[in-house]
C-alpha atoms as a PDB file:
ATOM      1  CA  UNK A   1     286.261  29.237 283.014  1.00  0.00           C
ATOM      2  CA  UNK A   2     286.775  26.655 280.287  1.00  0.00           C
ATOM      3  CA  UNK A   3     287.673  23.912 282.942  1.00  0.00           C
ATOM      4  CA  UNK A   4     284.621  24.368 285.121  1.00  0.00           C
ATOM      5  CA  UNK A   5     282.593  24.682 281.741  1.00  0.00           C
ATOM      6  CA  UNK A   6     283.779  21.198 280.602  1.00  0.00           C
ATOM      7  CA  UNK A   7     283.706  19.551 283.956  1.00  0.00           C
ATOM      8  CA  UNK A   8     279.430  20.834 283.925  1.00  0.00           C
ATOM      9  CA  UNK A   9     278.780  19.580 280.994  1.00  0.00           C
ATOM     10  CA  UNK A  10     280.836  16.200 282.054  1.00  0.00           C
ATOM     11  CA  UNK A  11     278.902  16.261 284.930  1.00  0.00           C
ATOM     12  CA  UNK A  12     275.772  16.725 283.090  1.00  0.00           C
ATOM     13  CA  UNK A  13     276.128  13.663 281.056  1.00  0.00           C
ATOM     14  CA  UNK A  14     277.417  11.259 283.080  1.00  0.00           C
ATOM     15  CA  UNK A  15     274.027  10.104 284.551  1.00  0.00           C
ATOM     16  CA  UNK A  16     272.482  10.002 281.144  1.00  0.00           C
ATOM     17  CA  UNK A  17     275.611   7.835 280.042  1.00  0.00           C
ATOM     18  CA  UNK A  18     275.306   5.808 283.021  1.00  0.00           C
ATOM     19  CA  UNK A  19     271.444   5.330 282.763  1.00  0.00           C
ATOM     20  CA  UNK A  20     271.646   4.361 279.143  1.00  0.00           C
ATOM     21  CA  UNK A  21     274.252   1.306 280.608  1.00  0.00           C
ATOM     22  CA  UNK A  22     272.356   0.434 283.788  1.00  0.00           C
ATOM     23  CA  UNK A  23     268.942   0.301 280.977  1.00  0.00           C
ATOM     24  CA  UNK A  24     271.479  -2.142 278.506  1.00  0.00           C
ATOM     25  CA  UNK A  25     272.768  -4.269 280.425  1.00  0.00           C
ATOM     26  CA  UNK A  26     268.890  -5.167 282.213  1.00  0.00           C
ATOM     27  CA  UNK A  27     267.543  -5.465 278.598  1.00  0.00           C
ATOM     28  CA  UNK A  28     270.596  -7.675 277.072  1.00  0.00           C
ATOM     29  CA  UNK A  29     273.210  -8.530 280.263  1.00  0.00           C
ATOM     30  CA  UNK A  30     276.343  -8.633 280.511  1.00  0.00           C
ATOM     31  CA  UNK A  31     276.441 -11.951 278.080  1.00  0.00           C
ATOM     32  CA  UNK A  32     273.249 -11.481 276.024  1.00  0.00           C
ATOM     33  CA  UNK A  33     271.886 -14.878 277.498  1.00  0.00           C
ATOM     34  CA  UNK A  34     270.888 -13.016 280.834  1.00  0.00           C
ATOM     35  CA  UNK A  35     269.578  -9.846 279.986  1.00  0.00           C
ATOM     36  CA  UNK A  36     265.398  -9.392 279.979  1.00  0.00           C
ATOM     37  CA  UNK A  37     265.258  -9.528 276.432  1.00  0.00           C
ATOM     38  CA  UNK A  38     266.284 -13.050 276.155  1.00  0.00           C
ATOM     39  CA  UNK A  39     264.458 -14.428 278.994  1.00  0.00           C
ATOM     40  CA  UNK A  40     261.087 -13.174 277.500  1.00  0.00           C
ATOM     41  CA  UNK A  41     262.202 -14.082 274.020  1.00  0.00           C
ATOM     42  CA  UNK A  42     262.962 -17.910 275.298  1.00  0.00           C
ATOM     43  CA  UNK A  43     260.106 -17.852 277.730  1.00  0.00           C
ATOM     44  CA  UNK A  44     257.100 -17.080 274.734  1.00  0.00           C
ATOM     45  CA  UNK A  45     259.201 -19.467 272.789  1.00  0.00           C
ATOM     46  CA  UNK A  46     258.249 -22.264 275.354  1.00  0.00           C
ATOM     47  CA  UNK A  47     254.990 -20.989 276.075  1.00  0.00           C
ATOM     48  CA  UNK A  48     253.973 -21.211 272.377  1.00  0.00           C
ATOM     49  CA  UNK A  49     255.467 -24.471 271.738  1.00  0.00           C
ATOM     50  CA  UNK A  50     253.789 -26.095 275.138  1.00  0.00           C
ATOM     51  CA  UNK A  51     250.237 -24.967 273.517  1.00  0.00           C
ATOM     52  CA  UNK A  52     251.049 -26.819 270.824  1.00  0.00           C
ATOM     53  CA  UNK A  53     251.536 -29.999 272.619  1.00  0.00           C
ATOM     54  CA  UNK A  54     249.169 -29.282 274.944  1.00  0.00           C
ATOM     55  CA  UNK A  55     246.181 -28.639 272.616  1.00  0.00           C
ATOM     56  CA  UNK A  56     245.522 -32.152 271.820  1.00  0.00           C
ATOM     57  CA  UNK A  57     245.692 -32.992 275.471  1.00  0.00           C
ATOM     58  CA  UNK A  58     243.257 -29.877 276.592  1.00  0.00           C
ATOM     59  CA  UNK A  59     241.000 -31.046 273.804  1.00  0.00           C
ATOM     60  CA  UNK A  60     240.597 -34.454 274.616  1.00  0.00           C
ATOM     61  CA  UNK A  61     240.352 -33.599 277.996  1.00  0.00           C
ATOM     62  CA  UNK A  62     237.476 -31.379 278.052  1.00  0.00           C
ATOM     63  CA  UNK A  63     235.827 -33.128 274.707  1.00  0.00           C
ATOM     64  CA  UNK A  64     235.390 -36.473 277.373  1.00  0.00           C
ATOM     65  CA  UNK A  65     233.455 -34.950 279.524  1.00  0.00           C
ATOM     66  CA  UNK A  66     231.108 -33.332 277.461  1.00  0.00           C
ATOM     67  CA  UNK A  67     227.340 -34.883 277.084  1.00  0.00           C
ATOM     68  CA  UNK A  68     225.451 -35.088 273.836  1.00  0.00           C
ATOM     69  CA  UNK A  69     223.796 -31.830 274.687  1.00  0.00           C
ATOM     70  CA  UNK A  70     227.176 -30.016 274.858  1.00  0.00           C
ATOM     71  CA  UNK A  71     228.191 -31.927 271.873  1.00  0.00           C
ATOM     72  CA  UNK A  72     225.509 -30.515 269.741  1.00  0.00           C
ATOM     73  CA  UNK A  73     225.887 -26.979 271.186  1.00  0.00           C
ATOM     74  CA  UNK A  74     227.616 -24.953 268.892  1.00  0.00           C
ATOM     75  CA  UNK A  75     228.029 -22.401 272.009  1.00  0.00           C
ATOM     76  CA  UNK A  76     230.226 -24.989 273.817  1.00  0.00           C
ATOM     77  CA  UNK A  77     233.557 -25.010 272.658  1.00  0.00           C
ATOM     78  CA  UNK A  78     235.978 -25.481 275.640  1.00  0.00           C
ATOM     79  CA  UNK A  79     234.516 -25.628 279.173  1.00  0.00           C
ATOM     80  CA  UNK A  80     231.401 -28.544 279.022  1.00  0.00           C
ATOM     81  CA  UNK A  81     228.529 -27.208 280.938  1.00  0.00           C
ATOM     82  CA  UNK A  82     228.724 -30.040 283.588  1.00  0.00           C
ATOM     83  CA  UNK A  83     231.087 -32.917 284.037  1.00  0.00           C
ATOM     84  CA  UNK A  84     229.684 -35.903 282.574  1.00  0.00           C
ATOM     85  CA  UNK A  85     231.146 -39.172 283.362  1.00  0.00           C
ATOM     86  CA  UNK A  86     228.607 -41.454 281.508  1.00  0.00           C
ATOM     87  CA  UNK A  87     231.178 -41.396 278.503  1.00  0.00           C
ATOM     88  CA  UNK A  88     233.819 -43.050 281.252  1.00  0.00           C
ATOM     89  CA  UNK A  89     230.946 -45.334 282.009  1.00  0.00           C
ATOM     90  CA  UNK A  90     230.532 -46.543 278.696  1.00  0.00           C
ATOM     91  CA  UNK A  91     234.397 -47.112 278.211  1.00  0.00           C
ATOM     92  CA  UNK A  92     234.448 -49.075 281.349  1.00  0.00           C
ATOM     93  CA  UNK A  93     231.391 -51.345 280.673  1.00  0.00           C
ATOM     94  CA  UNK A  94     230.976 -51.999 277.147  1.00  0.00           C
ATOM     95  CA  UNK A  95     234.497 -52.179 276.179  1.00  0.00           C
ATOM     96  CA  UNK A  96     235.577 -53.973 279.407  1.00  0.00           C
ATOM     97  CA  UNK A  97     238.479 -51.746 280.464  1.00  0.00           C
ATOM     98  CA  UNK A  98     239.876 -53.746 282.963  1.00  0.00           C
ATOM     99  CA  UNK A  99     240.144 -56.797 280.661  1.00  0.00           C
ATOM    100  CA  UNK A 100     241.571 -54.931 277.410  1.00  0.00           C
ATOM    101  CA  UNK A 101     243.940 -53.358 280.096  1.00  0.00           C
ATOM    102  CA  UNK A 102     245.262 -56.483 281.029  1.00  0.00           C
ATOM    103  CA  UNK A 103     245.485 -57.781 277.718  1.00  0.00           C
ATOM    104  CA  UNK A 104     247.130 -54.905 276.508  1.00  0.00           C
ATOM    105  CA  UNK A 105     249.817 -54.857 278.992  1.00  0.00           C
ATOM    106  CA  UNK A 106     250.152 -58.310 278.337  1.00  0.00           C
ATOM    107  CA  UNK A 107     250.838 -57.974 274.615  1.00  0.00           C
ATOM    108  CA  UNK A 108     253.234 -55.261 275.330  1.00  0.00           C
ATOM    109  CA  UNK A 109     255.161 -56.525 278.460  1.00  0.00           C
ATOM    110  CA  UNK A 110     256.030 -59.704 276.991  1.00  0.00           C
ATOM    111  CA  UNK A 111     257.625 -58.555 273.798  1.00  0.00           C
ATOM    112  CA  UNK A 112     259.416 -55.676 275.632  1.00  0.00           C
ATOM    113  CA  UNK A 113     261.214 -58.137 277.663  1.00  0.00           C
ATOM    114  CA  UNK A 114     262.005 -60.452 274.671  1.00  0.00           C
ATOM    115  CA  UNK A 115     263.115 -57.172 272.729  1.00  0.00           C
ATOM    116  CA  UNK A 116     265.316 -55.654 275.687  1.00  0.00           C
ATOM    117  CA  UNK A 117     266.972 -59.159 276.134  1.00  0.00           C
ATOM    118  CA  UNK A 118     267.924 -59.650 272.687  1.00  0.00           C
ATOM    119  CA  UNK A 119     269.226 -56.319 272.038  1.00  0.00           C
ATOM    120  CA  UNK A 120     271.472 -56.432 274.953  1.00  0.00           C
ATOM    121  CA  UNK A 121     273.076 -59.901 273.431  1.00  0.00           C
ATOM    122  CA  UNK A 122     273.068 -58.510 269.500  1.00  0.00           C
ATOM    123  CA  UNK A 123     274.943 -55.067 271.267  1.00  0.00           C
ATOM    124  CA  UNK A 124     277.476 -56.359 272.943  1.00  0.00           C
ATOM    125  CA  UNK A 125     278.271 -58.887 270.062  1.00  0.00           C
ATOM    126  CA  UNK A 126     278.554 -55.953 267.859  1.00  0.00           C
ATOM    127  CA  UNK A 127     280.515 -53.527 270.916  1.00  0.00           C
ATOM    128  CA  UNK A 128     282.889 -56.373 271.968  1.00  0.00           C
ATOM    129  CA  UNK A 129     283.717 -58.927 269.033  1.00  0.00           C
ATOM    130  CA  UNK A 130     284.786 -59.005 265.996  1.00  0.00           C
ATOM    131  CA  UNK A 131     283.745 -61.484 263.449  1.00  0.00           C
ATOM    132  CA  UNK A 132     283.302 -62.073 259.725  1.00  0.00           C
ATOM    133  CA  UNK A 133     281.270 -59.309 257.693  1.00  0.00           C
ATOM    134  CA  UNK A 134     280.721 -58.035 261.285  1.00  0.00           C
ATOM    135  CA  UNK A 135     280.258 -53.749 259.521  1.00  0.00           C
ATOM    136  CA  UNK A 136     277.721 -55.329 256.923  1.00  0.00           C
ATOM    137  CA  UNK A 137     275.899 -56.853 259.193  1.00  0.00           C
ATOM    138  CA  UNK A 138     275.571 -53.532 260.920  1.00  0.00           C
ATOM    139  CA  UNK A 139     274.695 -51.539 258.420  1.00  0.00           C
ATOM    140  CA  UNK A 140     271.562 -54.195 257.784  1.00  0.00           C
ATOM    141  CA  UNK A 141     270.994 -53.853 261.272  1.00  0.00           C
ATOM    142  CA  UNK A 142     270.601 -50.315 260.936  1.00  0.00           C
ATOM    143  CA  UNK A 143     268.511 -50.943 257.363  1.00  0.00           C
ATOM    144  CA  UNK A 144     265.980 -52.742 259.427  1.00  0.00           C
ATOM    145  CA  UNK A 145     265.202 -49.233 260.724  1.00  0.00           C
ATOM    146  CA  UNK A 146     265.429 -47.181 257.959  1.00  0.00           C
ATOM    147  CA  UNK A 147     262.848 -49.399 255.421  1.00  0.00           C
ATOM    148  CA  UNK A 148     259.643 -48.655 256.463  1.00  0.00           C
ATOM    149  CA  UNK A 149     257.508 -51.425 257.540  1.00  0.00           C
ATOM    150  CA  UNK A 150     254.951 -50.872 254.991  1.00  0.00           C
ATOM    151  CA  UNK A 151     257.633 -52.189 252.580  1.00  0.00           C
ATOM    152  CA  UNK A 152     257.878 -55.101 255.072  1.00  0.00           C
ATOM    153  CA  UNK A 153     254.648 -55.934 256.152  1.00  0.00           C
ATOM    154  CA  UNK A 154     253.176 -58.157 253.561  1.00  0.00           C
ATOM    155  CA  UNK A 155     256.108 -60.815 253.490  1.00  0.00           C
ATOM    156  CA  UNK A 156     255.844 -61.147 257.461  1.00  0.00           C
ATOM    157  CA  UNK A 157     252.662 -61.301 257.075  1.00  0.00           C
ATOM    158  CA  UNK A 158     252.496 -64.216 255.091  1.00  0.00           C
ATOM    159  CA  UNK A 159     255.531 -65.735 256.598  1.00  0.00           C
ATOM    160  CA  UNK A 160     253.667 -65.761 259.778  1.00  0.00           C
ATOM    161  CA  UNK A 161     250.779 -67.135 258.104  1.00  0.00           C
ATOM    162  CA  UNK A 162     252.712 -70.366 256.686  1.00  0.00           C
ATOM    163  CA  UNK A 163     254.478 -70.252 260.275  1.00  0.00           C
ATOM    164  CA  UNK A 164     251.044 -70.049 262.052  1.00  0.00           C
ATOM    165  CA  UNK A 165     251.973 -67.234 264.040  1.00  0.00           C
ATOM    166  CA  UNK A 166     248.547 -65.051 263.452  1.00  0.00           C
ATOM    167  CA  UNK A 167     246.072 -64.503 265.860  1.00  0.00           C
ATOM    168  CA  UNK A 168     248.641 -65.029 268.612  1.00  0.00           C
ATOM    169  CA  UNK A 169     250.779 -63.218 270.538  1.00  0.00           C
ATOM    170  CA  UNK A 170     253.723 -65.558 269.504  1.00  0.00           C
ATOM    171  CA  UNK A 171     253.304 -62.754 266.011  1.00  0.00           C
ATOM    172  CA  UNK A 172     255.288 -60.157 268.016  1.00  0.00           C
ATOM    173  CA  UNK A 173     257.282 -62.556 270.670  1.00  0.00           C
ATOM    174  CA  UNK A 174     259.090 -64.394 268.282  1.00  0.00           C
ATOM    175  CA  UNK A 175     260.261 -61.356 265.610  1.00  0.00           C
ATOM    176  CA  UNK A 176     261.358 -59.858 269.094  1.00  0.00           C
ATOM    177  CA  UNK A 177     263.797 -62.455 270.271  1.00  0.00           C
ATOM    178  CA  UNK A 178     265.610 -62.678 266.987  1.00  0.00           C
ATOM    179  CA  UNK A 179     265.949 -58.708 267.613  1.00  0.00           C
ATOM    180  CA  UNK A 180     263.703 -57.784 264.484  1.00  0.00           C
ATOM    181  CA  UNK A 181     260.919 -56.449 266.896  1.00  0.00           C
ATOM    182  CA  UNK A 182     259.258 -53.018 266.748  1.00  0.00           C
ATOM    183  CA  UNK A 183     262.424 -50.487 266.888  1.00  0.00           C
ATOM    184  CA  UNK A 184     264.957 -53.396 267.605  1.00  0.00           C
ATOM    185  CA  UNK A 185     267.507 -51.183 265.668  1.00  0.00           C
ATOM    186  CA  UNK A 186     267.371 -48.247 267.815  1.00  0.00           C
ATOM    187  CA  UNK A 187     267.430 -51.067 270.994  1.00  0.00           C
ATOM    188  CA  UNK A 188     270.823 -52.594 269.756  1.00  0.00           C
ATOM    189  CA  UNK A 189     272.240 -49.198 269.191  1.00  0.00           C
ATOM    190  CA  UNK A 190     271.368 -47.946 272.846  1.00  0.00           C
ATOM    191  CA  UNK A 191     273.178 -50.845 273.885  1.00  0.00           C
ATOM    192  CA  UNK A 192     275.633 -50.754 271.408  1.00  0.00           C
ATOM    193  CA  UNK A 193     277.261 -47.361 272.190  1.00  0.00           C
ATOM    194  CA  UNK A 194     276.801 -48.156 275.734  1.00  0.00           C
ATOM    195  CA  UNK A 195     279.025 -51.387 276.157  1.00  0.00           C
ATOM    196  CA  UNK A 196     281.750 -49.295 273.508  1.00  0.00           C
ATOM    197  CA  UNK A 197     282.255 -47.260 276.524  1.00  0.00           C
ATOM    198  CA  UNK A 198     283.349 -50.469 278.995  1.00  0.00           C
ATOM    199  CA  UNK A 199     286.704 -50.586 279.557  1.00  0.00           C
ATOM    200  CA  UNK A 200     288.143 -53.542 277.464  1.00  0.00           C
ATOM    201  CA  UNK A 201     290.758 -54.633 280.585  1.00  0.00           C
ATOM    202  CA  UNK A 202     287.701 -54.733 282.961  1.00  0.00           C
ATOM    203  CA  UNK A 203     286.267 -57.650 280.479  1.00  0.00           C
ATOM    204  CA  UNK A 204     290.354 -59.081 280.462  1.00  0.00           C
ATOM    205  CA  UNK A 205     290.804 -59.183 284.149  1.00  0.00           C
ATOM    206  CA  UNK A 206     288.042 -60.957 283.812  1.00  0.00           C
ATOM    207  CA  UNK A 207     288.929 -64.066 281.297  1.00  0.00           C
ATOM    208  CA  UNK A 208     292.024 -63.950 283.817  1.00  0.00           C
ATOM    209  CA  UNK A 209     289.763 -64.630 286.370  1.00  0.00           C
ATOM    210  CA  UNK A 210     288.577 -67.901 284.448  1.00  0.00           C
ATOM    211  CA  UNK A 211     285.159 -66.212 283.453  1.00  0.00           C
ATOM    212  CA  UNK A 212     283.663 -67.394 279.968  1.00  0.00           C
ATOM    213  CA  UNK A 213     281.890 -65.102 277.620  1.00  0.00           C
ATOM    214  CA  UNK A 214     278.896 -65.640 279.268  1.00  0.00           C
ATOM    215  CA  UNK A 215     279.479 -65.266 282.686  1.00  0.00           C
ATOM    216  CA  UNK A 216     281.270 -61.901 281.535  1.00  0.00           C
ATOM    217  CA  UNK A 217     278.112 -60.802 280.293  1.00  0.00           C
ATOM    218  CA  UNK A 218     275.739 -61.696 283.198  1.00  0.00           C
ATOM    219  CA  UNK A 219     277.924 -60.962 285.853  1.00  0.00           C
ATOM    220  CA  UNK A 220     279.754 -58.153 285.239  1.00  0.00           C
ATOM    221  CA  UNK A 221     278.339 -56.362 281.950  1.00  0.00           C
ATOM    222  CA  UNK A 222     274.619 -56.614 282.856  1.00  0.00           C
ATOM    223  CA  UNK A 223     274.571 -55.004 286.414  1.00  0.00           C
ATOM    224  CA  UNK A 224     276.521 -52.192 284.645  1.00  0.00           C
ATOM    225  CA  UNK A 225     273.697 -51.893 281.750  1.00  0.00           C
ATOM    226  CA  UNK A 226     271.128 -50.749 284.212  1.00  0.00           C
ATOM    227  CA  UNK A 227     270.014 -47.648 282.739  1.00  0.00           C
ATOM    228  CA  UNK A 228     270.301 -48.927 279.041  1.00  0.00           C
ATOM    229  CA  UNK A 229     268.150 -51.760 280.091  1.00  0.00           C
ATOM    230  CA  UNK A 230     265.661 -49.343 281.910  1.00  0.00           C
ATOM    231  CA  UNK A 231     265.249 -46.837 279.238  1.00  0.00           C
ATOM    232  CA  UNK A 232     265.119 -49.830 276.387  1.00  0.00           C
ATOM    233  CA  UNK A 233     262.339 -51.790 278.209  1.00  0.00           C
ATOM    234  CA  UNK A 234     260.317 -48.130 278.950  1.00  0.00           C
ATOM    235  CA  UNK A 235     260.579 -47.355 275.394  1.00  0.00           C
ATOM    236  CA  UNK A 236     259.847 -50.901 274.315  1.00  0.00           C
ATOM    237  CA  UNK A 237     256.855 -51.371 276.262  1.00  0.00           C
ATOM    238  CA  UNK A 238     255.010 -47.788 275.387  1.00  0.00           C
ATOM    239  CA  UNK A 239     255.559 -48.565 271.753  1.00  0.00           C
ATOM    240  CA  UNK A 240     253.953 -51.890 272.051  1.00  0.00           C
ATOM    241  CA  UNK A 241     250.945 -50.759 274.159  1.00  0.00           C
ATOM    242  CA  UNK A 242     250.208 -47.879 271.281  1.00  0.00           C
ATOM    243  CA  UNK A 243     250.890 -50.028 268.707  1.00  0.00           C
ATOM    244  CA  UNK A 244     247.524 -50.638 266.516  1.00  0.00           C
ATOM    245  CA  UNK A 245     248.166 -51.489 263.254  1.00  0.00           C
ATOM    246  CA  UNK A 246     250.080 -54.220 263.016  1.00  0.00           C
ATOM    247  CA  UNK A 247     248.218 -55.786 266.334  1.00  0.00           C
ATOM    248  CA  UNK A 248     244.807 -55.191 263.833  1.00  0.00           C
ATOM    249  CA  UNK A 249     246.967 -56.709 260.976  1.00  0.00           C
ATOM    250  CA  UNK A 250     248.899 -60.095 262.858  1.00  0.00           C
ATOM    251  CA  UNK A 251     245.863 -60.692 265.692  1.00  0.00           C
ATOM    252  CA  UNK A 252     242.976 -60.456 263.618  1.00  0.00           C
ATOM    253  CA  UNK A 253     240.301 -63.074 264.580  1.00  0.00           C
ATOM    254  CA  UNK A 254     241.719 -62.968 267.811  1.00  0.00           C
ATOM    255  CA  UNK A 255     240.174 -62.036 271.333  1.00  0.00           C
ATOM    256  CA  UNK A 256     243.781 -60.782 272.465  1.00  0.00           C
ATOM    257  CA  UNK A 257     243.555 -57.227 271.561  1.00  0.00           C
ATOM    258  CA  UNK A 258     245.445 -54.313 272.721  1.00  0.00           C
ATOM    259  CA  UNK A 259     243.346 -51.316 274.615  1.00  0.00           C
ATOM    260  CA  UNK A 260     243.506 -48.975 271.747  1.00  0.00           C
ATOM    261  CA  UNK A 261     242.799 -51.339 269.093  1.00  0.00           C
ATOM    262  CA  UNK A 262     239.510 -52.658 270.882  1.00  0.00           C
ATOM    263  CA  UNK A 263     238.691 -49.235 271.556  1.00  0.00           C
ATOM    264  CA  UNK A 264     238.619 -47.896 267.724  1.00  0.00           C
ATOM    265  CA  UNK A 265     237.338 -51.494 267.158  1.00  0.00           C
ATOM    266  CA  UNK A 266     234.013 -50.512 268.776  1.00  0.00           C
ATOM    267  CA  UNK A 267     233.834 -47.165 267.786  1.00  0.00           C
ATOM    268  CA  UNK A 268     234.073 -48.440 264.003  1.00  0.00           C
ATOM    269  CA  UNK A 269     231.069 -51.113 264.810  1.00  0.00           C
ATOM    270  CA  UNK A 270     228.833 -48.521 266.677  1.00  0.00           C
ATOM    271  CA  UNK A 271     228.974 -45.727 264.070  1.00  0.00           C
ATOM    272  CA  UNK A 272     228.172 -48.251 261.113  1.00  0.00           C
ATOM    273  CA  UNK A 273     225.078 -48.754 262.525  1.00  0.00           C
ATOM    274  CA  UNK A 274     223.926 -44.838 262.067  1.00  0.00           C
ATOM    275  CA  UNK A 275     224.281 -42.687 259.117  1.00  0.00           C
ATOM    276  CA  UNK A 276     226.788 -39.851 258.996  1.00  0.00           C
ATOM    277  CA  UNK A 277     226.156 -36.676 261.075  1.00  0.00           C
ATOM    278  CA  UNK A 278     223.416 -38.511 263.148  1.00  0.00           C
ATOM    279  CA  UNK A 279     224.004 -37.170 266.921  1.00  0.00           C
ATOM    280  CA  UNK A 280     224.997 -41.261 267.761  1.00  0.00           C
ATOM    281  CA  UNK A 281     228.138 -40.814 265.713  1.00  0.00           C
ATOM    282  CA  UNK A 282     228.960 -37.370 267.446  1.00  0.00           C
ATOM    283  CA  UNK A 283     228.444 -38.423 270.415  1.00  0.00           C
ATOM    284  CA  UNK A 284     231.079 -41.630 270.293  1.00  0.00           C
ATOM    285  CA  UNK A 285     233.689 -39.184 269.920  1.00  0.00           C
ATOM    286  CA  UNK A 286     233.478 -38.311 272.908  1.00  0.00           C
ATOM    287  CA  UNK A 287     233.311 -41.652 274.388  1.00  0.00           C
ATOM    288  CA  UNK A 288     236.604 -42.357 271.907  1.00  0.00           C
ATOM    289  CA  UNK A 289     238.083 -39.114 274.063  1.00  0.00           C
ATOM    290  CA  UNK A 290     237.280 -40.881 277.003  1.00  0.00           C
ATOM    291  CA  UNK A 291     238.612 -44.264 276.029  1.00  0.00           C
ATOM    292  CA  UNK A 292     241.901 -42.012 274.735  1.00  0.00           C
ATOM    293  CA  UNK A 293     242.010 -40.575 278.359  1.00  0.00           C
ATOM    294  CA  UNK A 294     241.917 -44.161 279.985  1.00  0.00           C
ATOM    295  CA  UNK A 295     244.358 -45.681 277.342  1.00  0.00           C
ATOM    296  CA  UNK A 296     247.168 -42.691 278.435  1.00  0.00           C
ATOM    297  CA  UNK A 297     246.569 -43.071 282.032  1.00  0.00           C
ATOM    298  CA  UNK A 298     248.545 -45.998 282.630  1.00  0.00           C
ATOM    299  CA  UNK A 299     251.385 -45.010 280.808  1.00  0.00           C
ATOM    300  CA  UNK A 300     251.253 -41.375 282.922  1.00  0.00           C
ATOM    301  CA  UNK A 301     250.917 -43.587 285.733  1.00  0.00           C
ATOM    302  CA  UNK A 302     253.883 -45.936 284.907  1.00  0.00           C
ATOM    303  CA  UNK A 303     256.270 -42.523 283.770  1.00  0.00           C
ATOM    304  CA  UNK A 304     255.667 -41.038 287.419  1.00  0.00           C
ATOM    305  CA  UNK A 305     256.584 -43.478 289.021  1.00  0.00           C
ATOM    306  CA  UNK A 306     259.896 -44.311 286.705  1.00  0.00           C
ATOM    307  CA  UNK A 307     260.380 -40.460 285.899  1.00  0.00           C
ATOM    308  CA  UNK A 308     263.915 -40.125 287.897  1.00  0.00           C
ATOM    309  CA  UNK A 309     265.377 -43.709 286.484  1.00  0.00           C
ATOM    310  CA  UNK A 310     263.835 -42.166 283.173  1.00  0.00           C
ATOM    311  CA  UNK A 311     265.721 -39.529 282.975  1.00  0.00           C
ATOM    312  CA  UNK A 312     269.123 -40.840 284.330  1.00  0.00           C
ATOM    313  CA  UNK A 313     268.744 -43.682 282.175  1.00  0.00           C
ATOM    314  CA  UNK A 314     268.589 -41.118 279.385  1.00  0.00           C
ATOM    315  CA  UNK A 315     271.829 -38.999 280.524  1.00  0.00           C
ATOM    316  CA  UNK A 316     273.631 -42.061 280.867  1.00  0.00           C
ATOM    317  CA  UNK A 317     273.213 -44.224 277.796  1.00  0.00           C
ATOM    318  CA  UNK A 318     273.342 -40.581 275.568  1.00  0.00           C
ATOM    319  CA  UNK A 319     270.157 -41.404 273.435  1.00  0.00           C
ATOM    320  CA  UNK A 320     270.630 -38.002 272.318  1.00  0.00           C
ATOM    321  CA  UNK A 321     273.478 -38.569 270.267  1.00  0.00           C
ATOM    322  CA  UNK A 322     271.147 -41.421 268.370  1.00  0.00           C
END
């Protein structure tokens, strides 16, 4: 009688026992990292962290199409009551897209190819050679980066100013071919860590061969620096497209302005004309939204189409460890 008592209330418990499991191991898995409880945990983790970046984007989004009636409309938040493109319209015609586009990519193509092109010469010096005070000179390298350029900025400006460089395009060519552009440390040190990982008897077989230094280095160590020259001349060109302050600062007095500068550059002389709060002002930032919206297009444009040598480019040079 006490056997078949025991074996009931065995039998009793076992699908409570084995509910309790098959209920644990949905909610936490077998490992923790695939039960329920971790998937939801990481998944509102991402959604709240994509509003955040996304916000801005949603904002400026919506806030260009809105008219000066939804502007003033304190009911209109969000959604615009009808899509207005006159704000587009004004970007287009009184700014002159087209040309600021132009001269924008000019201004940022150029340099990026000076900047990529230098790097890849100062990174392999510093990967494959050694020299005299070759770790100092690295570390100022890697100063160059650190300093800020506010600390910077006044003595190149005035040693472009006895050089003549202002008001031309040569301010941000030049600076980039002696690899002192905008970033260059960061550049170098893509390539740097990239040509450390060449094997040294590749470069030996070679000088065997009867190759020079150079010939080294355009035949045989460039075709192999194809992503780090891709993801260098990507990251050089978006940060000289955006860059506004020191193209206000080195091209002043010049018509060769980059989009966003001549964008905020007629937003400034249109709202100095009306007094604060007048609906004018309000409604230029929406046409500032607009010109925003036109200013990221082609670099959304240009990251579509280079998205999968992006990200290789990425994986292969190991940015991440920067």
């Amino acid at each position: 009688m006490m056997k078949l008592s025991a074996l009931k209330k065995e039998l009793q418990n076992m699908p409570k026992s084995s509910g309790m499991k098959r209920m644990r191991k949905i909610l936490f898995g077998m490992k923790f990292t695939d039960g329920l409880f971790y998937k939801v945990s990481v998944y509102m983790l991402l959604i709240a962290l994509s509003y955040i970046y996304l916000y801005p984007m949603l904002y400026m989004v919506t806030g260009s199409f809105m008219s000066m009636e939804d502007i003033i409309d304190v009911a209109v938040k969000w959604i615009p009551s009808s899509l207005n493109f006159e704000n587009y319209s004004i970007v287009f015609t009184e700014i002159a897209y087209l040309r600021s586009l132009i001269d924008g990519i000019y201004l940022a193509i150029v340099p990026a190819i000076s900047a990529t092109v230098s790097a890849a010469l100062v990174g392999y010096g510093f990967a494959k050679f050694d020299f005299p005070f070759k770790r100092t000179l690295f570390v100022l390298m890697i100063m160059t980066f650190i300093v800020p350029p506010q600390i910077t900025m006044l003595p190149m400006f005035r040693m472009f100013s006895q050089y003549n460089l202002l008001g031309s395009i040569r301010a941000f060519v030049f600076p980039a071919i002696l690899a002192n552009g905008l970033n260059a440390a960061i550049f170098i040190l893509i390539f740097f860590q990239f040509f450390r990982m060449v094997p040294k008897s590749l470069i030996e077989s070679a000088e065997l061969d009867g190759a020079n230094a150079f010939t080294i280095f355009i035949r045989i160590i460039l075709p192999l620096a194809i992503p780090s020259i891709i993801i260098v001349f990507l990251f050089s060109f978006v940060w000289y497209y955006n860059e506004t302050y020191l193209s206000g600062l080195y091209l002043r007095g010049s018509d060769l302005l980059s989009l966003p500068l001549r964008i905020d550059q007629y937003i400034s002389n249109f709202t100095s004309i009306y007094p604060e709060g007048s609906p004018a002002r309000e409604r230029m930032q929406a046409v500032k939204l607009a010109g925003n919206i036109l200013t990221l297009l082609p670099l959304l444009i240009l990251y579509f189409f280079t998205q999968r040598y992006f990200v290789e480019s990425i994986d292969r040079t190991g940015i991440t460890g920067e």
